[in-house]
PDB file of N, CA and C in Angstrom:
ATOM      1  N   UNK A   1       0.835  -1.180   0.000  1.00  0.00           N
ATOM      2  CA  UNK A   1       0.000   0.000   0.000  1.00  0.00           C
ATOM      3  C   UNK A   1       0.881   1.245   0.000  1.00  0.00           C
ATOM      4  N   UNK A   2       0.763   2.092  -0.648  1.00  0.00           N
ATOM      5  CA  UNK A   2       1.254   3.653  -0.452  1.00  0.00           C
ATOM      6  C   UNK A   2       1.316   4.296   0.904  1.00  0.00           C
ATOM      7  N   UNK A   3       2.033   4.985   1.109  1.00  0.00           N
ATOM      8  CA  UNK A   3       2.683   5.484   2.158  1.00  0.00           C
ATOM      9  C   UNK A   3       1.710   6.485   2.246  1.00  0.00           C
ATOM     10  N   UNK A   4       1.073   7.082   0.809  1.00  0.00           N
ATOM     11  CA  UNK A   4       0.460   8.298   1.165  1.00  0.00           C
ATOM     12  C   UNK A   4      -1.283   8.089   1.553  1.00  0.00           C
ATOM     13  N   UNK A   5      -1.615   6.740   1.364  1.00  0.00           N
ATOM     14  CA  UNK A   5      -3.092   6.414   1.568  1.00  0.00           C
ATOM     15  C   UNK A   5      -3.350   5.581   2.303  1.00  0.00           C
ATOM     16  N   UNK A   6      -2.238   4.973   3.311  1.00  0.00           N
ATOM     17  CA  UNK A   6      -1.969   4.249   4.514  1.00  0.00           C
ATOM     18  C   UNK A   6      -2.592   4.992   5.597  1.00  0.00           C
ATOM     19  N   UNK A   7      -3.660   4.834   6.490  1.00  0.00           N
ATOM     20  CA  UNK A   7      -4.039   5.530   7.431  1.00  0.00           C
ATOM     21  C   UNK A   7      -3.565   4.719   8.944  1.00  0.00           C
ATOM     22  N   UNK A   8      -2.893   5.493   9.947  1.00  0.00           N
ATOM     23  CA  UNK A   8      -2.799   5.012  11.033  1.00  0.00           C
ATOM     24  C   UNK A   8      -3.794   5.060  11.874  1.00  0.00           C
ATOM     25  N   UNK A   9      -4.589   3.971  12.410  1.00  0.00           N
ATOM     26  CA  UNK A   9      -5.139   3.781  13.122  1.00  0.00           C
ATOM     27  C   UNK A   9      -4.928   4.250  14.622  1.00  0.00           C
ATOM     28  N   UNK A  10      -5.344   4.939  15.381  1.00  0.00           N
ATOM     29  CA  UNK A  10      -5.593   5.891  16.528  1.00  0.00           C
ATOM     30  C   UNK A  10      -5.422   4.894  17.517  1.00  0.00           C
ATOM     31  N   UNK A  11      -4.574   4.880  18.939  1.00  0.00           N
ATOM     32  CA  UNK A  11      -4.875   4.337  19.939  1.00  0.00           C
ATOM     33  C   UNK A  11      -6.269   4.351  20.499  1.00  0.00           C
ATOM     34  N   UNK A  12      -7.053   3.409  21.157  1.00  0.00           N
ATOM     35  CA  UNK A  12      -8.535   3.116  21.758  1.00  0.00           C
ATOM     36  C   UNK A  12      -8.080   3.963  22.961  1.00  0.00           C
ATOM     37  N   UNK A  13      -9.264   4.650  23.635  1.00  0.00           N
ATOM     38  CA  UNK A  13      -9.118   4.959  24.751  1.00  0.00           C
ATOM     39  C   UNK A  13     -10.368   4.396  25.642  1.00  0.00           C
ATOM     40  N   UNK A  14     -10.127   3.590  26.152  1.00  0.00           N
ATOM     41  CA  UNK A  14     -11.502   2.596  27.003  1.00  0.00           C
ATOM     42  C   UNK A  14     -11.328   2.958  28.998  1.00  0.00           C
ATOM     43  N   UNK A  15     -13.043   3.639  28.653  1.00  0.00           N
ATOM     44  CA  UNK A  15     -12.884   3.912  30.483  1.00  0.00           C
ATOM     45  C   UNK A  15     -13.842   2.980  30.864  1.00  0.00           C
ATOM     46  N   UNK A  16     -13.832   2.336  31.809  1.00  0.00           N
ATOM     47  CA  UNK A  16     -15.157   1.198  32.697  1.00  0.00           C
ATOM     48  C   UNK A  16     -16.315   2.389  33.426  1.00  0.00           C
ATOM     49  N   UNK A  17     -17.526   2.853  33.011  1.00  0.00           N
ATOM     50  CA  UNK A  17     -17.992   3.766  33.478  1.00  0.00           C
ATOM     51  C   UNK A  17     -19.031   3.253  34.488  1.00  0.00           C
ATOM     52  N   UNK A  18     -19.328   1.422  34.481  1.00  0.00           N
ATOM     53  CA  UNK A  18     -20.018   0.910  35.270  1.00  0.00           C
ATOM     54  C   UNK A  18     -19.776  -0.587  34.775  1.00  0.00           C
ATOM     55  N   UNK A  19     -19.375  -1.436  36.005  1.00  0.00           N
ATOM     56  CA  UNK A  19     -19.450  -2.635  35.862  1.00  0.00           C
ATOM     57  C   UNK A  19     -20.058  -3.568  37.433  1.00  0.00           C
ATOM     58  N   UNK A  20     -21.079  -4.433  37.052  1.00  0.00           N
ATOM     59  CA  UNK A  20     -21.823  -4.843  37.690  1.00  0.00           C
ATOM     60  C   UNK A  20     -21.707  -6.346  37.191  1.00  0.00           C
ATOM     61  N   UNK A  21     -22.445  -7.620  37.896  1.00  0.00           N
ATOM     62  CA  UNK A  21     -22.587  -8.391  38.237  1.00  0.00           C
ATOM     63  C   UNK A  21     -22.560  -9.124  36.257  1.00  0.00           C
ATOM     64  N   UNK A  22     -24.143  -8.844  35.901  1.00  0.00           N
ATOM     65  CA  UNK A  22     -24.709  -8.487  34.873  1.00  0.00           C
ATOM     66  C   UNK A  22     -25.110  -7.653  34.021  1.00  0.00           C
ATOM     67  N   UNK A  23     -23.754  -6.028  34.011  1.00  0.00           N
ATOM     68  CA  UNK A  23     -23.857  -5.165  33.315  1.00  0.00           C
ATOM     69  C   UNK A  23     -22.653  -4.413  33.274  1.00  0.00           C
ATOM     70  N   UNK A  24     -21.903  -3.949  32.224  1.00  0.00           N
ATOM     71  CA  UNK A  24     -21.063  -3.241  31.530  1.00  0.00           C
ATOM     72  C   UNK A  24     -21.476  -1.958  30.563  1.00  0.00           C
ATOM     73  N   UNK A  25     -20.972  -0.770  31.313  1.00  0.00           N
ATOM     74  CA  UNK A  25     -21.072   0.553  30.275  1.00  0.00           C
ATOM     75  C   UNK A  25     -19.678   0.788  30.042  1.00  0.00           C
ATOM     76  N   UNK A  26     -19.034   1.342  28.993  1.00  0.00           N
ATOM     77  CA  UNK A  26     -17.812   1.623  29.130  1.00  0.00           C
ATOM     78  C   UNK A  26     -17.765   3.012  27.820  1.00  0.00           C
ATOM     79  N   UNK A  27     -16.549   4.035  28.249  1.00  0.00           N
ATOM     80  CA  UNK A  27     -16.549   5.052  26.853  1.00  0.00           C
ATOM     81  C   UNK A  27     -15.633   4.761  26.407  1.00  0.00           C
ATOM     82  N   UNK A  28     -15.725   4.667  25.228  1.00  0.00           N
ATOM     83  CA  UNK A  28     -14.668   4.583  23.857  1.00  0.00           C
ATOM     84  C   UNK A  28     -13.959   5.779  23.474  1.00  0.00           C
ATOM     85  N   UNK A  29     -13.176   6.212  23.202  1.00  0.00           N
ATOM     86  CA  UNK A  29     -12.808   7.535  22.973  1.00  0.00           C
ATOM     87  C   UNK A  29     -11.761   7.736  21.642  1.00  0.00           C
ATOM     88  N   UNK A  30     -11.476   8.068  20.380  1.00  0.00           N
ATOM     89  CA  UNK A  30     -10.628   8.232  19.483  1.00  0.00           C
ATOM     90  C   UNK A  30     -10.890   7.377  18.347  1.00  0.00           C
ATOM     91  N   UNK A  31     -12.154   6.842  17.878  1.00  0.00           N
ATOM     92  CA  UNK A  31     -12.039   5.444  17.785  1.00  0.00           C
ATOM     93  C   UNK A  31     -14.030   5.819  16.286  1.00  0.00           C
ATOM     94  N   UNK A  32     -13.870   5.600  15.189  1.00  0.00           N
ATOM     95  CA  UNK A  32     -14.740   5.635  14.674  1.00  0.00           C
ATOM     96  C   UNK A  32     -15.877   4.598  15.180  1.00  0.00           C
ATOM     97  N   UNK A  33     -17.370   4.637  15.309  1.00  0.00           N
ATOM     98  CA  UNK A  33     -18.324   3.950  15.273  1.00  0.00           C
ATOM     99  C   UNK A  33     -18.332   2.771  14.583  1.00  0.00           C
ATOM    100  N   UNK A  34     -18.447   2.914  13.287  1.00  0.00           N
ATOM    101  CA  UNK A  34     -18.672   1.712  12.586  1.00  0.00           C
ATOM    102  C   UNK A  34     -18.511   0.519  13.026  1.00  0.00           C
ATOM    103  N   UNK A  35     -17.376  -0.096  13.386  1.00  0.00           N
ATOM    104  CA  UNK A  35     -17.239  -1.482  14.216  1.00  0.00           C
ATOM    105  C   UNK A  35     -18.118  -1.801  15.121  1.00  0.00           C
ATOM    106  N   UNK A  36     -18.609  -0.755  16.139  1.00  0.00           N
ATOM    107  CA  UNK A  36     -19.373  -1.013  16.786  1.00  0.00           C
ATOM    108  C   UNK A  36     -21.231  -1.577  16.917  1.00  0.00           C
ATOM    109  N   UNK A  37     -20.886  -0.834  15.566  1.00  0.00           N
ATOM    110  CA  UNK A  37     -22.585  -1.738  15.202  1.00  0.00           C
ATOM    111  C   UNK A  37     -22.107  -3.527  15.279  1.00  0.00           C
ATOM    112  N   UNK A  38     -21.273  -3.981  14.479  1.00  0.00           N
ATOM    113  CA  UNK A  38     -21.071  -5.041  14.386  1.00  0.00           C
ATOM    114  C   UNK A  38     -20.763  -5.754  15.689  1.00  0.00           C
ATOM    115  N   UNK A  39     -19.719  -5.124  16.680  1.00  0.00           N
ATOM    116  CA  UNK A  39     -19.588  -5.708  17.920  1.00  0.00           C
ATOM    117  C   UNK A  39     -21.182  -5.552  18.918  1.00  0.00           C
ATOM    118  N   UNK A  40     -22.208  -4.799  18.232  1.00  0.00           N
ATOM    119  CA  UNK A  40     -23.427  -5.073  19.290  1.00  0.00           C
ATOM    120  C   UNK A  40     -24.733  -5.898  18.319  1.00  0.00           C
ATOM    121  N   UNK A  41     -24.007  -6.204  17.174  1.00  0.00           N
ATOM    122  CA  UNK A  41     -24.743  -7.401  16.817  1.00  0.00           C
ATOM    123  C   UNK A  41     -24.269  -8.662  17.094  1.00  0.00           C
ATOM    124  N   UNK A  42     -22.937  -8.961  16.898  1.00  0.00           N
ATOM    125  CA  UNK A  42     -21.886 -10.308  17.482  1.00  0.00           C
ATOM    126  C   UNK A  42     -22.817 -10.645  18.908  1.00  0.00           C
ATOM    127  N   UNK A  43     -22.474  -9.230  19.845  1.00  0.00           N
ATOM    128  CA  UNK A  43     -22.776  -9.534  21.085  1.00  0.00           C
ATOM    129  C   UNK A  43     -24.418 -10.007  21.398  1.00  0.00           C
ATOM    130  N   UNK A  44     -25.004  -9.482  20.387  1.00  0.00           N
ATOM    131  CA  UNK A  44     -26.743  -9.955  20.512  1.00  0.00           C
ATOM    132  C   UNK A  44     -26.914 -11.283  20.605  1.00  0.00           C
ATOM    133  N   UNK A  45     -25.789 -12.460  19.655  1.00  0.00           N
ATOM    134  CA  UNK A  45     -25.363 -13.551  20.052  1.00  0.00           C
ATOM    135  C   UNK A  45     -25.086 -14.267  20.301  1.00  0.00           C
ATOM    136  N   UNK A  46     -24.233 -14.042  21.345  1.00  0.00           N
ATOM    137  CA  UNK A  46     -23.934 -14.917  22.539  1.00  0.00           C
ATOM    138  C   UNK A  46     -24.945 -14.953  23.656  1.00  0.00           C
ATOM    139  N   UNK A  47     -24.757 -16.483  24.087  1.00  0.00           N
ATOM    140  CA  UNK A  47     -26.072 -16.709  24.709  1.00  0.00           C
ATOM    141  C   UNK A  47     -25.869 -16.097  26.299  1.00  0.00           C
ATOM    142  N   UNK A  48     -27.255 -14.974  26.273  1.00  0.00           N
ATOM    143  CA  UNK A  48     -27.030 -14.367  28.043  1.00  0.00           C
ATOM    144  C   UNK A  48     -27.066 -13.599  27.582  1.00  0.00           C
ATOM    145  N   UNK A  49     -26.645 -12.611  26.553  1.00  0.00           N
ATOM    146  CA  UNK A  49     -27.047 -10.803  26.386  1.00  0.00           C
ATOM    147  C   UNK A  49     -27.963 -10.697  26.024  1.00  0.00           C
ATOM    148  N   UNK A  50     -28.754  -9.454  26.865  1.00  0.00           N
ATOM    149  CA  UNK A  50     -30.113  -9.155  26.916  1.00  0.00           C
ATOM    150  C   UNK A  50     -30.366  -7.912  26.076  1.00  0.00           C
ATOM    151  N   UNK A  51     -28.794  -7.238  26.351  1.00  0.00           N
ATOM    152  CA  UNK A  51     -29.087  -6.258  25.501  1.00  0.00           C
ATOM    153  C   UNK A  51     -27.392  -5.784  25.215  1.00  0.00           C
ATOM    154  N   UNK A  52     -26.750  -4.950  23.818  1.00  0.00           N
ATOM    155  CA  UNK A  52     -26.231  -4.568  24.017  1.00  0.00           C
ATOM    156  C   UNK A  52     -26.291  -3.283  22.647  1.00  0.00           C
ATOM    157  N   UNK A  53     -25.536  -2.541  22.521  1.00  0.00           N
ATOM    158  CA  UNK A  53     -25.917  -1.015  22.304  1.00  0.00           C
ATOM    159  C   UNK A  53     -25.046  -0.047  22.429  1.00  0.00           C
ATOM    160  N   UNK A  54     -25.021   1.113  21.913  1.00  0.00           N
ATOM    161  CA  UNK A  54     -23.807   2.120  22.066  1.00  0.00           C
ATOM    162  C   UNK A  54     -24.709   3.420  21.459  1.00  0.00           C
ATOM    163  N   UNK A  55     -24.234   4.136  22.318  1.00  0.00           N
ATOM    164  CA  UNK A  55     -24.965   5.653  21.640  1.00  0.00           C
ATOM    165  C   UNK A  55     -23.415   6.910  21.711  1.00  0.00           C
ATOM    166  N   UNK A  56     -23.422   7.836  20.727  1.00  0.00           N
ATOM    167  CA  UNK A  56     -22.781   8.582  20.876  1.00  0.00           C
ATOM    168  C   UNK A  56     -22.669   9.309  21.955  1.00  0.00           C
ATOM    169  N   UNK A  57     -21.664   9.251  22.893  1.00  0.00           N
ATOM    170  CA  UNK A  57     -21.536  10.268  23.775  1.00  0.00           C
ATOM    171  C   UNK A  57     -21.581  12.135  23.825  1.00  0.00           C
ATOM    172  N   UNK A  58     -22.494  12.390  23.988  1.00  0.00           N
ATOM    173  CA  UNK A  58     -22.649  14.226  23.854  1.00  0.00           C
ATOM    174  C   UNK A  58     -21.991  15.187  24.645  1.00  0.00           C
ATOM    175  N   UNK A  59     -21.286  14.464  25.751  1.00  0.00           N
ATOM    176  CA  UNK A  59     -20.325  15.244  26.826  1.00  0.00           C
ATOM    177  C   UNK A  59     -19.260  15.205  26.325  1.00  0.00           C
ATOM    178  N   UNK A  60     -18.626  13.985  25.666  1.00  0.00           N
ATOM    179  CA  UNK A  60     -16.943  14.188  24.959  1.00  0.00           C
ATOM    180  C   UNK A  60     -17.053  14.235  23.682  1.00  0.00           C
ATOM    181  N   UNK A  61     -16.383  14.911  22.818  1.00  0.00           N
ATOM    182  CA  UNK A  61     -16.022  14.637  21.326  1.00  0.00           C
ATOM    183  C   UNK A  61     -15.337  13.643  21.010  1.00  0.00           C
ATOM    184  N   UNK A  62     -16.123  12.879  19.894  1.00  0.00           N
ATOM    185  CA  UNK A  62     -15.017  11.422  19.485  1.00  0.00           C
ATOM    186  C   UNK A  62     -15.430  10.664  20.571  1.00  0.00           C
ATOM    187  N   UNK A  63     -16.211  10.600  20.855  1.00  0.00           N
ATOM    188  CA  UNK A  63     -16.387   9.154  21.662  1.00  0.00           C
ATOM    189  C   UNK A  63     -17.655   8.577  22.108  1.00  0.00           C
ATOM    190  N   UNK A  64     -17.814   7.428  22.724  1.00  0.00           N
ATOM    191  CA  UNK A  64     -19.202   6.819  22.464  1.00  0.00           C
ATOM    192  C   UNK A  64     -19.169   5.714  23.810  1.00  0.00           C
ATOM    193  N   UNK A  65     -20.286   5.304  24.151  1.00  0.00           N
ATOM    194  CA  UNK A  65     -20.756   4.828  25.036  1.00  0.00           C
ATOM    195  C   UNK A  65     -21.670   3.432  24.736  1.00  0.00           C
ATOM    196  N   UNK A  66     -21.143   2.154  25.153  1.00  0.00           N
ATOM    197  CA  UNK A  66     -21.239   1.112  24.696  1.00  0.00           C
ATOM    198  C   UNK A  66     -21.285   0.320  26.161  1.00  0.00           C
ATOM    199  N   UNK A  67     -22.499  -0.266  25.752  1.00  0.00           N
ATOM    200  CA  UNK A  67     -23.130  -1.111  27.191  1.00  0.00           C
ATOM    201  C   UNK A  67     -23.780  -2.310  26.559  1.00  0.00           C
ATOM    202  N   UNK A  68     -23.484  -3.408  27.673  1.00  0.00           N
ATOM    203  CA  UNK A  68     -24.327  -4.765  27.862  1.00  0.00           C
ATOM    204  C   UNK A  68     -24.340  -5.401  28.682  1.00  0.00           C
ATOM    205  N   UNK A  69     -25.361  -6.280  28.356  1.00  0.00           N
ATOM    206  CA  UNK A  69     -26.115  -6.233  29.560  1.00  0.00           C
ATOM    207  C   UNK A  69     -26.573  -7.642  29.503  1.00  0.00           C
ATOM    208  N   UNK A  70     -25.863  -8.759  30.898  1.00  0.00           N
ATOM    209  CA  UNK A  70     -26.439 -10.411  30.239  1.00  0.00           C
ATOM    210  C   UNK A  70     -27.442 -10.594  30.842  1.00  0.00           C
ATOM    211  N   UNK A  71     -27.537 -12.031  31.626  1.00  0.00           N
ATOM    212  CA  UNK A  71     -28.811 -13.015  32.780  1.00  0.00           C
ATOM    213  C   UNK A  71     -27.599 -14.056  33.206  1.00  0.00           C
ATOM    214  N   UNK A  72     -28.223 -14.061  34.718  1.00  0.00           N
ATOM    215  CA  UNK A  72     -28.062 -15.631  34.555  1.00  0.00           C
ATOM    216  C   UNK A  72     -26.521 -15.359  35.042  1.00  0.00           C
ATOM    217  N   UNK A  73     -25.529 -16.356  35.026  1.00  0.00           N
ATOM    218  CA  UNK A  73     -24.106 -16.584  35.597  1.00  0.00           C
ATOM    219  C   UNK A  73     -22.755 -15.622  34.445  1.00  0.00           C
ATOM    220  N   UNK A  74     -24.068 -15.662  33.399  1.00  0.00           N
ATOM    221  CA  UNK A  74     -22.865 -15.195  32.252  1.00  0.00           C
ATOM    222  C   UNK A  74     -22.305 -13.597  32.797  1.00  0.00           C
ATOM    223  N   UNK A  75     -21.008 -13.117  31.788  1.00  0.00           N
ATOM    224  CA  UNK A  75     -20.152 -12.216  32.654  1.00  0.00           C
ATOM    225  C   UNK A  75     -20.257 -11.228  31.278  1.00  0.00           C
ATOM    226  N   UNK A  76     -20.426  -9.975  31.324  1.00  0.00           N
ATOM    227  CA  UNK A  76     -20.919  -9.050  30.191  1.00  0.00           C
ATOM    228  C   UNK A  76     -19.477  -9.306  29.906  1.00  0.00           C
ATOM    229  N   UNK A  77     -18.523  -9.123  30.391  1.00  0.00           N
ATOM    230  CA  UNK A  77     -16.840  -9.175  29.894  1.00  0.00           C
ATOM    231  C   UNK A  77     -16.848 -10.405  29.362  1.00  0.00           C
ATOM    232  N   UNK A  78     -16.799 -11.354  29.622  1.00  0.00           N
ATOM    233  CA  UNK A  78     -16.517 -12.680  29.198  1.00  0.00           C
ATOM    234  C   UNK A  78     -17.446 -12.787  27.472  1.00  0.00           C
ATOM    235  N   UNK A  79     -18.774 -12.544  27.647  1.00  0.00           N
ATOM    236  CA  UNK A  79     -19.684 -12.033  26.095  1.00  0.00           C
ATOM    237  C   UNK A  79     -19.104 -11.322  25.300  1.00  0.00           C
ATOM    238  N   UNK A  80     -18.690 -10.021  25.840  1.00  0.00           N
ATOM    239  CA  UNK A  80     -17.769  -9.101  24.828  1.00  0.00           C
ATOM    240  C   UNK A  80     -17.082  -9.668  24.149  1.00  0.00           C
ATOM    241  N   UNK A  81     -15.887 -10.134  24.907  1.00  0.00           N
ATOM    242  CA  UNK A  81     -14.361 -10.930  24.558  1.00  0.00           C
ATOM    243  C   UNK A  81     -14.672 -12.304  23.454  1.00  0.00           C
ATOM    244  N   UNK A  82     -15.654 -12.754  23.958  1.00  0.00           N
ATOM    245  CA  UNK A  82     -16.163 -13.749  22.798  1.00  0.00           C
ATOM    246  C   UNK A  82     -16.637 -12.745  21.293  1.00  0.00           C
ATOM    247  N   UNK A  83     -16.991 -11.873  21.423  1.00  0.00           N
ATOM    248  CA  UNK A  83     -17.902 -11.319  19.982  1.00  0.00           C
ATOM    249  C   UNK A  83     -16.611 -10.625  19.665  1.00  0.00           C
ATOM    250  N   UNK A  84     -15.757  -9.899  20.354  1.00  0.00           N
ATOM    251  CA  UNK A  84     -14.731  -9.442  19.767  1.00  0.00           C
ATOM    252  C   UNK A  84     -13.701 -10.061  19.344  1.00  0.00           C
ATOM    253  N   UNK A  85     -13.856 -11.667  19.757  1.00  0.00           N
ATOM    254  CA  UNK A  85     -13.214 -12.828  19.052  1.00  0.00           C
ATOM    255  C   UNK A  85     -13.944 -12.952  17.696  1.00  0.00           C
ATOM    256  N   UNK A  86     -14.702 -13.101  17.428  1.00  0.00           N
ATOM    257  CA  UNK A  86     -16.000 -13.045  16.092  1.00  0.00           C
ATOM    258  C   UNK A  86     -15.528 -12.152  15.406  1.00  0.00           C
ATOM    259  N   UNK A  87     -15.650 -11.077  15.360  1.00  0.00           N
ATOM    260  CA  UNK A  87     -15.296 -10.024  14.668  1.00  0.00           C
ATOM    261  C   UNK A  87     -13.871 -10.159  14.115  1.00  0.00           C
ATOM    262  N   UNK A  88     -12.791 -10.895  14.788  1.00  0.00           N
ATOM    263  CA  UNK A  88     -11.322 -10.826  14.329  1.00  0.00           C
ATOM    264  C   UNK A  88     -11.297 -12.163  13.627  1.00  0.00           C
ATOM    265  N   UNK A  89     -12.378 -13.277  13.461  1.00  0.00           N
ATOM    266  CA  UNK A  89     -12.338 -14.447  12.732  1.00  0.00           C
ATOM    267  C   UNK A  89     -13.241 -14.288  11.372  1.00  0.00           C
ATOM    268  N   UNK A  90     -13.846 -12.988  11.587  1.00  0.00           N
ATOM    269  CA  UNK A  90     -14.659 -12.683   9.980  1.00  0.00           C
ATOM    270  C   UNK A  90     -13.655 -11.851   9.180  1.00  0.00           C
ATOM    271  N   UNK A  91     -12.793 -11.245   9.725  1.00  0.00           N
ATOM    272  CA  UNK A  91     -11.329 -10.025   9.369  1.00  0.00           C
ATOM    273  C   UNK A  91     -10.485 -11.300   8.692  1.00  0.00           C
ATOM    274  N   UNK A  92     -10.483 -11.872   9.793  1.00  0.00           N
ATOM    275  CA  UNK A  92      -9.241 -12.839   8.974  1.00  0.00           C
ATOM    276  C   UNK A  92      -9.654 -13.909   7.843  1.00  0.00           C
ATOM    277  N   UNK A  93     -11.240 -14.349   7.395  1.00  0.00           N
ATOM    278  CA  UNK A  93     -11.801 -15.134   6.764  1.00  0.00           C
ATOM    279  C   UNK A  93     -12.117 -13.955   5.083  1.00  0.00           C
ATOM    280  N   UNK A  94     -12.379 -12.609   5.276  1.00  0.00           N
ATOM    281  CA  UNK A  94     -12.394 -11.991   4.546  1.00  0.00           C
ATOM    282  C   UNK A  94     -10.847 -11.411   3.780  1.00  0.00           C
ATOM    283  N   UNK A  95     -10.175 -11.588   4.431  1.00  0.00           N
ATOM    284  CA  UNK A  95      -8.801 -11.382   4.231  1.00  0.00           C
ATOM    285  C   UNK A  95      -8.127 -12.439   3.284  1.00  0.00           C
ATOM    286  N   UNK A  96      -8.575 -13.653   3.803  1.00  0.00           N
ATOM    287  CA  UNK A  96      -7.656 -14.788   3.232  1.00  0.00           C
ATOM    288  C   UNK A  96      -8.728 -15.246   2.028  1.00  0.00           C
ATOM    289  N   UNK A  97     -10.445 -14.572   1.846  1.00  0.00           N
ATOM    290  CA  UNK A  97     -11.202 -14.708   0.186  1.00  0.00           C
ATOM    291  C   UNK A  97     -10.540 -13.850  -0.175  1.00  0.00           C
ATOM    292  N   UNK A  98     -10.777 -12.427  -0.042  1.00  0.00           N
ATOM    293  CA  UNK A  98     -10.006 -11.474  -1.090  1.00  0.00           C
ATOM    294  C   UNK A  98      -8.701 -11.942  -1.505  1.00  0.00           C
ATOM    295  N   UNK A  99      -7.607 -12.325  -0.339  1.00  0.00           N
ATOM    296  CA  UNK A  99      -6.476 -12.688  -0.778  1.00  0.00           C
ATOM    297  C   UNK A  99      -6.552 -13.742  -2.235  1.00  0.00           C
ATOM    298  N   UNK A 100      -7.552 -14.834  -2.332  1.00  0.00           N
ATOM    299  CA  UNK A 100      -7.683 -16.037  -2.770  1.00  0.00           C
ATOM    300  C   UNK A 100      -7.719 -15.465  -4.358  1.00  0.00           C
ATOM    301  N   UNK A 101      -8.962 -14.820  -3.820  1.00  0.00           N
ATOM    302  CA  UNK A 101      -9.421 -13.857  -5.525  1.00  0.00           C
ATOM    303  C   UNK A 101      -8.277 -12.944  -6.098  1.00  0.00           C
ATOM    304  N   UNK A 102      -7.691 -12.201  -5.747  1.00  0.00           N
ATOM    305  CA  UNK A 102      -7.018 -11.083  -6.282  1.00  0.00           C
ATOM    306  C   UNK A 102      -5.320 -10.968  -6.078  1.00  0.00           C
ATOM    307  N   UNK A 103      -4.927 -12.547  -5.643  1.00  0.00           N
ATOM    308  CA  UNK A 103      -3.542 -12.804  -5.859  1.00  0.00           C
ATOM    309  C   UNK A 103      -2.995 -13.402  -7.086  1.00  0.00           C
TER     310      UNK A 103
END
């Protein structure tokens, strides 16, 4: 890729704004939306999230507010970490078709 249309990707800035038994809010900060639709559909599921969701934050610029919410023994962290496993096995499955096609 060109040096000049190479974009560096921004460090995440992740604060825990509430974590409970059966619930996780956390703000994102530096970090475009888009992924996040996908990480609160992944997370829809796994079995035990009841809900999960993100709305733009209106107090900080650039950043957003992303919560879920399970039942039951499951751990909103432990759900996440699974869908954000999902998300890096569709990256790497789309990676290695395109690769297939266009090498």
């Amino acid at each position: 890729m060109n040096k000049d249309t190479t974009r560096k990707m921004k460090q995440l800035k992740i604060s825990i704004h509430s974590l409970e038994k059966n619930y996780l809010r956390m703000q994102i900060k530096d970090d475009p939306h888009t992924i996040y639709n996908l990480l609160r559909i992944l997370a829809l599921e796994e079995e035990g999230v009841t809900l999960a969701g993100y709305a733009r934050d209106r107090t900080f610029e650039d950043s957003l507010m992303f919560q879920i919410r399970t039942e039951g023994d499951i751990d909103p962290k432990d759900a996440l970490i699974r869908a954000t496993r999902k998300i890096s096995e569709i990256a790497k499955q789309f990676k290695k078709a395109f690769q297939e096609e266009y090498s």
